[in-house]
C-alpha atoms as a PDB file:
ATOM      1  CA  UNK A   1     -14.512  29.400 -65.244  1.00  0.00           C
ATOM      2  CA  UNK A   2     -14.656  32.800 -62.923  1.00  0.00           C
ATOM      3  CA  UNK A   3     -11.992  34.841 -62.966  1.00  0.00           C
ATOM      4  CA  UNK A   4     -11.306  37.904 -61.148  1.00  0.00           C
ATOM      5  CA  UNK A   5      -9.990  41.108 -62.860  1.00  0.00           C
ATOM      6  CA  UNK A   6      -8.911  44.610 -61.339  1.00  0.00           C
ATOM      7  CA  UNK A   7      -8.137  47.235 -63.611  1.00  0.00           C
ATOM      8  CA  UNK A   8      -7.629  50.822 -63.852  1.00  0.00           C
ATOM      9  CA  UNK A   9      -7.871  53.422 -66.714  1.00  0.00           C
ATOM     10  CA  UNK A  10      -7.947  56.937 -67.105  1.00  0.00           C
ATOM     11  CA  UNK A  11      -9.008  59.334 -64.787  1.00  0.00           C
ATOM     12  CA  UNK A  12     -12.478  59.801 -66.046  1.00  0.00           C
ATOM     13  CA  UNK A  13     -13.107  56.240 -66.304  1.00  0.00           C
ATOM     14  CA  UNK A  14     -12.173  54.031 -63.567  1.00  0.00           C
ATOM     15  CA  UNK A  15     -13.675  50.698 -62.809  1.00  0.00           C
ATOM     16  CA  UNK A  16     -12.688  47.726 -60.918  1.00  0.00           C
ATOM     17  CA  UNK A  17     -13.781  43.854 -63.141  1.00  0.00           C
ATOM     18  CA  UNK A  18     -14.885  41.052 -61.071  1.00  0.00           C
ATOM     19  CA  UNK A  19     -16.212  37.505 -60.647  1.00  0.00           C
ATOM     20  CA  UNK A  20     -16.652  37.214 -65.102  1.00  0.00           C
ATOM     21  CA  UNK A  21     -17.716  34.217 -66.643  1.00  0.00           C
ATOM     22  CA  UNK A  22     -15.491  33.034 -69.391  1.00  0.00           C
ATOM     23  CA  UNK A  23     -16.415  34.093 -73.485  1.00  0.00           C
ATOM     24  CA  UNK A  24     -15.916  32.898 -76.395  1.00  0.00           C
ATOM     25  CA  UNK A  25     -12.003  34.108 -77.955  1.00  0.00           C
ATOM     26  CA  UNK A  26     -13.953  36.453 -80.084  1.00  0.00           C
ATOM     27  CA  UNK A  27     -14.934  38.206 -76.999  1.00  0.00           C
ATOM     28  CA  UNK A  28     -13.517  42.085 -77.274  1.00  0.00           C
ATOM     29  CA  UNK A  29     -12.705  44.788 -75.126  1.00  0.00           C
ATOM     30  CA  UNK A  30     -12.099  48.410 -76.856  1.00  0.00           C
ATOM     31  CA  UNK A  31     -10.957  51.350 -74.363  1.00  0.00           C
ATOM     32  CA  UNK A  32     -12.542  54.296 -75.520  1.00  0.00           C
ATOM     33  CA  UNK A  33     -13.724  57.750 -75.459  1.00  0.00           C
ATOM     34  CA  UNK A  34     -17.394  56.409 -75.873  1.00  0.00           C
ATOM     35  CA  UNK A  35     -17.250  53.852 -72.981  1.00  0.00           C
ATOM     36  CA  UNK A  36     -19.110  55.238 -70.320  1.00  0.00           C
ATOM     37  CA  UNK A  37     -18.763  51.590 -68.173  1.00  0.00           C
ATOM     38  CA  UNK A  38     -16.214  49.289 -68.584  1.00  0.00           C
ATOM     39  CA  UNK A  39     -18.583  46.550 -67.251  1.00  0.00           C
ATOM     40  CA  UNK A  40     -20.736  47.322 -69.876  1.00  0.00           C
ATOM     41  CA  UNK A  41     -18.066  46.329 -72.916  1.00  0.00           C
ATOM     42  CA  UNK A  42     -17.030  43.468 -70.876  1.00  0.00           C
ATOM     43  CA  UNK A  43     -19.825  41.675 -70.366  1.00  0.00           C
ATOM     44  CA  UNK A  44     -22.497  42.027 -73.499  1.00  0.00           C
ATOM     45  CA  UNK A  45     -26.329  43.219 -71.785  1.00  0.00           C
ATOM     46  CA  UNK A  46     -24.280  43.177 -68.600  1.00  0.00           C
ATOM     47  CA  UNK A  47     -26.671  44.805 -65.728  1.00  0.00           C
ATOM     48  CA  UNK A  48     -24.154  45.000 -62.793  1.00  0.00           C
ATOM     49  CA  UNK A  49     -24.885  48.373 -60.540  1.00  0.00           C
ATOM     50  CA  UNK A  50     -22.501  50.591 -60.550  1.00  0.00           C
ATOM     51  CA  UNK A  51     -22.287  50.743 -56.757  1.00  0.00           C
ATOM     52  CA  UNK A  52     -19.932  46.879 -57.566  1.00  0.00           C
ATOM     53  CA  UNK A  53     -17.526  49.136 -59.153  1.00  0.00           C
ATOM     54  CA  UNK A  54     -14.356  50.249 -57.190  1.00  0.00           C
ATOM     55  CA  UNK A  55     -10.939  52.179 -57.637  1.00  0.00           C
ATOM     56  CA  UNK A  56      -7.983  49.865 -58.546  1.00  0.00           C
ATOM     57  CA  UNK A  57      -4.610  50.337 -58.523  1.00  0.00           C
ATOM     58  CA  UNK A  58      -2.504  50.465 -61.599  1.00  0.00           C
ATOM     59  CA  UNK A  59      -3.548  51.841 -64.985  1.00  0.00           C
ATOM     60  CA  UNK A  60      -4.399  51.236 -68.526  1.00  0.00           C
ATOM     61  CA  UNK A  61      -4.907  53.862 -71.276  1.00  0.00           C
ATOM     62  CA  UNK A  62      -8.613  54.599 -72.620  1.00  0.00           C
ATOM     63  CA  UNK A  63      -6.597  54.254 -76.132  1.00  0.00           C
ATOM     64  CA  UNK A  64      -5.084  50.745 -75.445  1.00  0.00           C
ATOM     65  CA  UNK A  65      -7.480  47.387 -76.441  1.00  0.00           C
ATOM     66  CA  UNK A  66      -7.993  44.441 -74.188  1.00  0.00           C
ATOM     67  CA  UNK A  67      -9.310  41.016 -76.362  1.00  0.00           C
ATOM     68  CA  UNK A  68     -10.510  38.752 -74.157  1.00  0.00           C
ATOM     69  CA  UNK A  69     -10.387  40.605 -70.993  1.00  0.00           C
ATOM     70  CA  UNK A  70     -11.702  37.656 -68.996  1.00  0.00           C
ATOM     71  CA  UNK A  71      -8.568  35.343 -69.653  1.00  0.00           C
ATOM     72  CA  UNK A  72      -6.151  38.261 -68.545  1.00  0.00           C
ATOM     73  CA  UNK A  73      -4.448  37.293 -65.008  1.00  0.00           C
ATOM     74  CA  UNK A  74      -2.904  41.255 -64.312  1.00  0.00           C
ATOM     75  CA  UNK A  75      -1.192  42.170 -60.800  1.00  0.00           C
ATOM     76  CA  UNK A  76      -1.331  45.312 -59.136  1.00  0.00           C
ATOM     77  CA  UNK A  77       0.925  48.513 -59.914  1.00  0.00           C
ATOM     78  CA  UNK A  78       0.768  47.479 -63.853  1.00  0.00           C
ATOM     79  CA  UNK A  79       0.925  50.465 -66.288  1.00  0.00           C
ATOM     80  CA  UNK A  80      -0.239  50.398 -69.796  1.00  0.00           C
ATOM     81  CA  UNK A  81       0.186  53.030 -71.539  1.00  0.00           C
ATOM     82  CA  UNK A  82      -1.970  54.394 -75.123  1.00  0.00           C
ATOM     83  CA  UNK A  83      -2.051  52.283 -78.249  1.00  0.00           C
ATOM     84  CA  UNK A  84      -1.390  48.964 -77.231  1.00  0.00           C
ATOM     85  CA  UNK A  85      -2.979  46.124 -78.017  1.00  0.00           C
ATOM     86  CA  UNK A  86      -3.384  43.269 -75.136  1.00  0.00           C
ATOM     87  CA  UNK A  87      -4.761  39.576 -76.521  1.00  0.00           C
ATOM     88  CA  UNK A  88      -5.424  37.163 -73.699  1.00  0.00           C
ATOM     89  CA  UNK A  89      -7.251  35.198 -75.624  1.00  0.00           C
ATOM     90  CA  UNK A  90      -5.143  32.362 -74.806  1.00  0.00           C
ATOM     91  CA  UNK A  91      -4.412  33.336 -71.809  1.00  0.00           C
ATOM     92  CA  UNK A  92      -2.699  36.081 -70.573  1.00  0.00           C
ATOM     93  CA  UNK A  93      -0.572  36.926 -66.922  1.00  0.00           C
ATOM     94  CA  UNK A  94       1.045  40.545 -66.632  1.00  0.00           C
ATOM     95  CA  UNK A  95       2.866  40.644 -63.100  1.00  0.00           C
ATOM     96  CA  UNK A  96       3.127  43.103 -60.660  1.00  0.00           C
ATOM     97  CA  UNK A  97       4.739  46.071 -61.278  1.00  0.00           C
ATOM     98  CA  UNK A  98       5.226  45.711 -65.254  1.00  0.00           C
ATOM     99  CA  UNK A  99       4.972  49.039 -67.185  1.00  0.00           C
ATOM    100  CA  UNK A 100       3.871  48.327 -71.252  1.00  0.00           C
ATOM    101  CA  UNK A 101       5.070  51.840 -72.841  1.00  0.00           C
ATOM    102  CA  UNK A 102       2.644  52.445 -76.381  1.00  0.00           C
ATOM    103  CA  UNK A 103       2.539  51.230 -79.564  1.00  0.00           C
ATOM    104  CA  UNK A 104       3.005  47.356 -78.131  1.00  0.00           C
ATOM    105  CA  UNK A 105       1.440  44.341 -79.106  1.00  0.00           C
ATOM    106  CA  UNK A 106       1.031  41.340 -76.629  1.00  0.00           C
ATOM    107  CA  UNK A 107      -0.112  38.033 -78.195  1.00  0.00           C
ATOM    108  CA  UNK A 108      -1.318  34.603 -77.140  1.00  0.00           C
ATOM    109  CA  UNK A 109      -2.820  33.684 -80.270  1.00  0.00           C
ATOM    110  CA  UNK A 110      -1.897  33.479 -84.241  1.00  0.00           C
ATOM    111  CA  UNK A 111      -3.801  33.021 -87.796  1.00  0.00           C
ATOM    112  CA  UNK A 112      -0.986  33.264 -89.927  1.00  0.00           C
ATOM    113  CA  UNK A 113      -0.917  29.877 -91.407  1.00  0.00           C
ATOM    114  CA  UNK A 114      -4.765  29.286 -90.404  1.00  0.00           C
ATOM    115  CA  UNK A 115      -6.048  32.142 -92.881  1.00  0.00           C
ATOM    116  CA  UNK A 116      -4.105  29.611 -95.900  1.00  0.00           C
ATOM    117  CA  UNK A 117      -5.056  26.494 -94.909  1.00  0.00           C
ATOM    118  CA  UNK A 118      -8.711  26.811 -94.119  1.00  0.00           C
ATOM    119  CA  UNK A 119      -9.306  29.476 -96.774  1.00  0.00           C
ATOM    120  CA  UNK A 120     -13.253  30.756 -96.590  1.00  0.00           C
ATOM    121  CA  UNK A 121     -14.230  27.959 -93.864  1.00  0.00           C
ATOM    122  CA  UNK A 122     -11.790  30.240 -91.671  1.00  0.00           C
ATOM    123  CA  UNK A 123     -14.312  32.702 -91.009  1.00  0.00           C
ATOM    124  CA  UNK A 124     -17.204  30.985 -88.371  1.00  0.00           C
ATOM    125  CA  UNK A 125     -14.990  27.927 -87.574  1.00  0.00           C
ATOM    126  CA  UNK A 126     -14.481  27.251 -83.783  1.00  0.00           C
ATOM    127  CA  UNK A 127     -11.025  25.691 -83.700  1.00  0.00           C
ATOM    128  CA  UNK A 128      -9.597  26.026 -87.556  1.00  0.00           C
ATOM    129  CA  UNK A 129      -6.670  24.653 -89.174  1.00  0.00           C
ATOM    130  CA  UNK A 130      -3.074  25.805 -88.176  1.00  0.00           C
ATOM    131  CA  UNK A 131      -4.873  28.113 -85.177  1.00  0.00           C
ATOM    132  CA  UNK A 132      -2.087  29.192 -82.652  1.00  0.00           C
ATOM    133  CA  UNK A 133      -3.112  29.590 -79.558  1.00  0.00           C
ATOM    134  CA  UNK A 134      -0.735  29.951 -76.528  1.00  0.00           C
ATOM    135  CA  UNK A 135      -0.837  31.207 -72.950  1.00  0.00           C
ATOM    136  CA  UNK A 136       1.957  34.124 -72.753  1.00  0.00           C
ATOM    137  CA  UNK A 137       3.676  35.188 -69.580  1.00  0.00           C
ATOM    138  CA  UNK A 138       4.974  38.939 -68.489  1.00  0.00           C
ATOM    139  CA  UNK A 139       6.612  38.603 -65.304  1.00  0.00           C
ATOM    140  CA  UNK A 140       7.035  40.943 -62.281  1.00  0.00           C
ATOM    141  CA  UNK A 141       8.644  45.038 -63.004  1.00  0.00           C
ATOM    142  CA  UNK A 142       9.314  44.111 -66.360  1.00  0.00           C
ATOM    143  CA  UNK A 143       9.777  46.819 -69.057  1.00  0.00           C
ATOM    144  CA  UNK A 144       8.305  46.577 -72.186  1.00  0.00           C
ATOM    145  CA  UNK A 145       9.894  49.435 -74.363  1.00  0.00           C
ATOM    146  CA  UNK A 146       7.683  51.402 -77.678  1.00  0.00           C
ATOM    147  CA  UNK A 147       6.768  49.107 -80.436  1.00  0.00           C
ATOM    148  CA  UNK A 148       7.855  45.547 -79.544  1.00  0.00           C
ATOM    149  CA  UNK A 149       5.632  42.268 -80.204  1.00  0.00           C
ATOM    150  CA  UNK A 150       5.531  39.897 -77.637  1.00  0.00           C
ATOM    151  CA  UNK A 151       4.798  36.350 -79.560  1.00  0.00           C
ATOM    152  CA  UNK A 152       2.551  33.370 -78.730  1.00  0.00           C
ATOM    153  CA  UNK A 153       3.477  31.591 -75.809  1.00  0.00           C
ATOM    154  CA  UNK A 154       6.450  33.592 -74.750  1.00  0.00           C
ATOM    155  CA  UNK A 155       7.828  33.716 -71.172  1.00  0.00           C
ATOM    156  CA  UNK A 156       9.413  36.886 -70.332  1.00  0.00           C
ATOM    157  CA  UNK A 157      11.217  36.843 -67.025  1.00  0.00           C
ATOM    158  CA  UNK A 158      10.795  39.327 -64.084  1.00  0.00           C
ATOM    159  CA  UNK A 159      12.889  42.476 -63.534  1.00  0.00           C
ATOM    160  CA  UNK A 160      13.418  42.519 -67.778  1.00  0.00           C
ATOM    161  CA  UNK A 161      13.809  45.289 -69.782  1.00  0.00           C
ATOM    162  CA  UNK A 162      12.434  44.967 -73.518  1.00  0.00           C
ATOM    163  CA  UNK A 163      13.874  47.609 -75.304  1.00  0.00           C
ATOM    164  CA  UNK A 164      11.921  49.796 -78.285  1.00  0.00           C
ATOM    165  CA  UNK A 165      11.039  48.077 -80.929  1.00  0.00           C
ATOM    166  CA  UNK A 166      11.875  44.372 -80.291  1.00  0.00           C
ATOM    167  CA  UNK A 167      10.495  41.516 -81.326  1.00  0.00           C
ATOM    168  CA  UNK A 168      10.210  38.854 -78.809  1.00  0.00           C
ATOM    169  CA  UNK A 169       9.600  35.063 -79.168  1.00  0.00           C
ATOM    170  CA  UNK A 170      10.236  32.247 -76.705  1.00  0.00           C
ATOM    171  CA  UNK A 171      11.793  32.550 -72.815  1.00  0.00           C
ATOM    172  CA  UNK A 172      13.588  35.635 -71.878  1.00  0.00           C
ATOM    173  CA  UNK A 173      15.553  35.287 -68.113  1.00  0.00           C
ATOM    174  CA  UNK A 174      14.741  37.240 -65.641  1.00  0.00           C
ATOM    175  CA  UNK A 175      16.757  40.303 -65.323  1.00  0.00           C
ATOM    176  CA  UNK A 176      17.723  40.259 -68.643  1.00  0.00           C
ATOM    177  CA  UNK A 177      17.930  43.376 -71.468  1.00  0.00           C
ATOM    178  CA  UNK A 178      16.734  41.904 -74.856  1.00  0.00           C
ATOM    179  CA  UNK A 179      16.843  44.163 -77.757  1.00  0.00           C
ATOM    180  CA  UNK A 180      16.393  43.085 -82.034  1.00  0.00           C
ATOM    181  CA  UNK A 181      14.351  41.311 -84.002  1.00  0.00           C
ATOM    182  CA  UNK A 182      14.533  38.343 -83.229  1.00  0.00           C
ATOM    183  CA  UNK A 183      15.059  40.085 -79.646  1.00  0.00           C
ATOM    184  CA  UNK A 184      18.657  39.055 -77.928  1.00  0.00           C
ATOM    185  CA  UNK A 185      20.092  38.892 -74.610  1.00  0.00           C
ATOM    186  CA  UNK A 186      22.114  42.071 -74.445  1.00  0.00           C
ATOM    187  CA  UNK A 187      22.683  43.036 -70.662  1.00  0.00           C
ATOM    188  CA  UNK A 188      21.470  42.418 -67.454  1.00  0.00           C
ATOM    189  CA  UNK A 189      19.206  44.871 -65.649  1.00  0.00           C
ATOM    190  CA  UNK A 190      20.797  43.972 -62.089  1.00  0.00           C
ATOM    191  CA  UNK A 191      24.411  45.358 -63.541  1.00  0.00           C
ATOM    192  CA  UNK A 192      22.414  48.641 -64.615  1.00  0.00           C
ATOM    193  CA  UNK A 193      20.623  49.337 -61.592  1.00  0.00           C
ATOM    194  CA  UNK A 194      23.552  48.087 -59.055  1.00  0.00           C
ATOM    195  CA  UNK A 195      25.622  51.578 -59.064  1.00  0.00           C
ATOM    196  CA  UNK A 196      22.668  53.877 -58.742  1.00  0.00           C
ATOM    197  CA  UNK A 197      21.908  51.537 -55.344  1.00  0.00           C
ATOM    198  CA  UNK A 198      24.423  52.105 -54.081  1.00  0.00           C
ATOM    199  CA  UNK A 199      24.872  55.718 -54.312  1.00  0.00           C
ATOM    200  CA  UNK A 200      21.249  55.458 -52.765  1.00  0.00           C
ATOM    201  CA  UNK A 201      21.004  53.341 -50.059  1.00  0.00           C
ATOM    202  CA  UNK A 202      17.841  54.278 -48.432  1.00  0.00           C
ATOM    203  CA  UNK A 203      15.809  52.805 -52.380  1.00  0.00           C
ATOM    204  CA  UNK A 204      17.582  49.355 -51.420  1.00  0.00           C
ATOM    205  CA  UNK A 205      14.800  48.190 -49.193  1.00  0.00           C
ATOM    206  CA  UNK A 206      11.943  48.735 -52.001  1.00  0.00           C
ATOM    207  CA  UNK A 207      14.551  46.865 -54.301  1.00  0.00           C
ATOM    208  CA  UNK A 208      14.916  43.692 -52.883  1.00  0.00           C
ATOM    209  CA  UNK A 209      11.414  43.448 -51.602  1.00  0.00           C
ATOM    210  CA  UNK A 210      10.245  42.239 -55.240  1.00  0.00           C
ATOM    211  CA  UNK A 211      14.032  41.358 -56.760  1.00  0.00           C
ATOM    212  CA  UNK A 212      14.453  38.806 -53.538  1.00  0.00           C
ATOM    213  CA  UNK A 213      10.991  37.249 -53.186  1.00  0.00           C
ATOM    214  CA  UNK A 214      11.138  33.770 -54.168  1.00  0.00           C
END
């Protein structure tokens, strides 16, 4: 499988991912100080010219780690800020728009019950015992607030706010505020941002041109 990535980091390092083969889940990809090309801790012995690599809109921290950068689906305008760490190793889509804040972890895989039941025959196994893996879902201008955990195979909604340190598992609805641990429906974003509209108009337009696409 090909898949195409775009992504953007800091200012001194900015690189646009393309056209990837798929790796194995162990694949890794650390942000860093030391990276000089991203292509280069994508793809091991990668040899792509640098003249392939273009600007990209959006941006993700030199600090924050990408596992299994080829199995991340991200849209444009996505900010991710320092200290976060992004596993698409089972697959991974963060929509347009979405801002992750620091400090966040968003998973798509879990070993917590494979460590105990495959003991030493965990380490080198392809597929071992009790292995977790699930695709997880972050949908369009969705907030994700310092120090939450997005589980396995959750499916967070578009236009939701995930405030600081919440843990969430399972569906969230679109336009919902979830806060706790287990996170909870606590609000509605659409009952937040519906005064300030309408003291200002002239924003509505950029609004509803995401909030109202089907």
């Amino acid at each position: 499988m090909v898949v195409s990535v775009s992504l953007s980091v800091g200012a001194a390092d900015r690189h646009t991912l393309t056209s990837v083969p798929q790796q194995s889940r162990a694949s890794t990809f650390g942000f860093g100080p030391a990276s000089d090309s991203l292509v280069s801790g994508f793809v091991p012995g990668s040899s792509r010219p640098k003249s392939e690599l273009h600007p990209a809109s959006g941006s993700i921290s030199s600090a924050t780690r990408i596992e299994s950068p080829e199995l991340l689906d991200i849209g444009d305008h996505v900010y991710i800020g320092p200290f976060n760490l992004i596993d698409a190793s089972g697959g991974l889509a963060i929509g347009e728009g979405c801002q992750l804040t620091t400090h966040c972890v968003l998973l798509t895989h879990s070993s917590h019950q494979a460590l105990r039941l495959a003991g030493r025959s965990y380490w080198g196994a392809s597929d071992p015992p009790g292995y977790v893996r699930h695709a997880t879902h972050i949908g369009e201008y969705t907030f994700i607030g310092p120090h939450s955990v997005v589980a396995p195979g959750s499916r967070i909604g578009r236009g939701v706010l995930v405030r600081a340190f919440s843990y969430v598992d399972g569906d969230v609805p679109d336009f919902a505020i979830v806060a706790g641990q287990p996170a909870q429906v606590v609000g509605d974003t659409r009952e937040a941002d519906r005064e300030w509209l309408e003291s200002n108009a002239a924003a509505r337009a950029d609004y509803d041109a995401w909030a109202r696409r089907p």
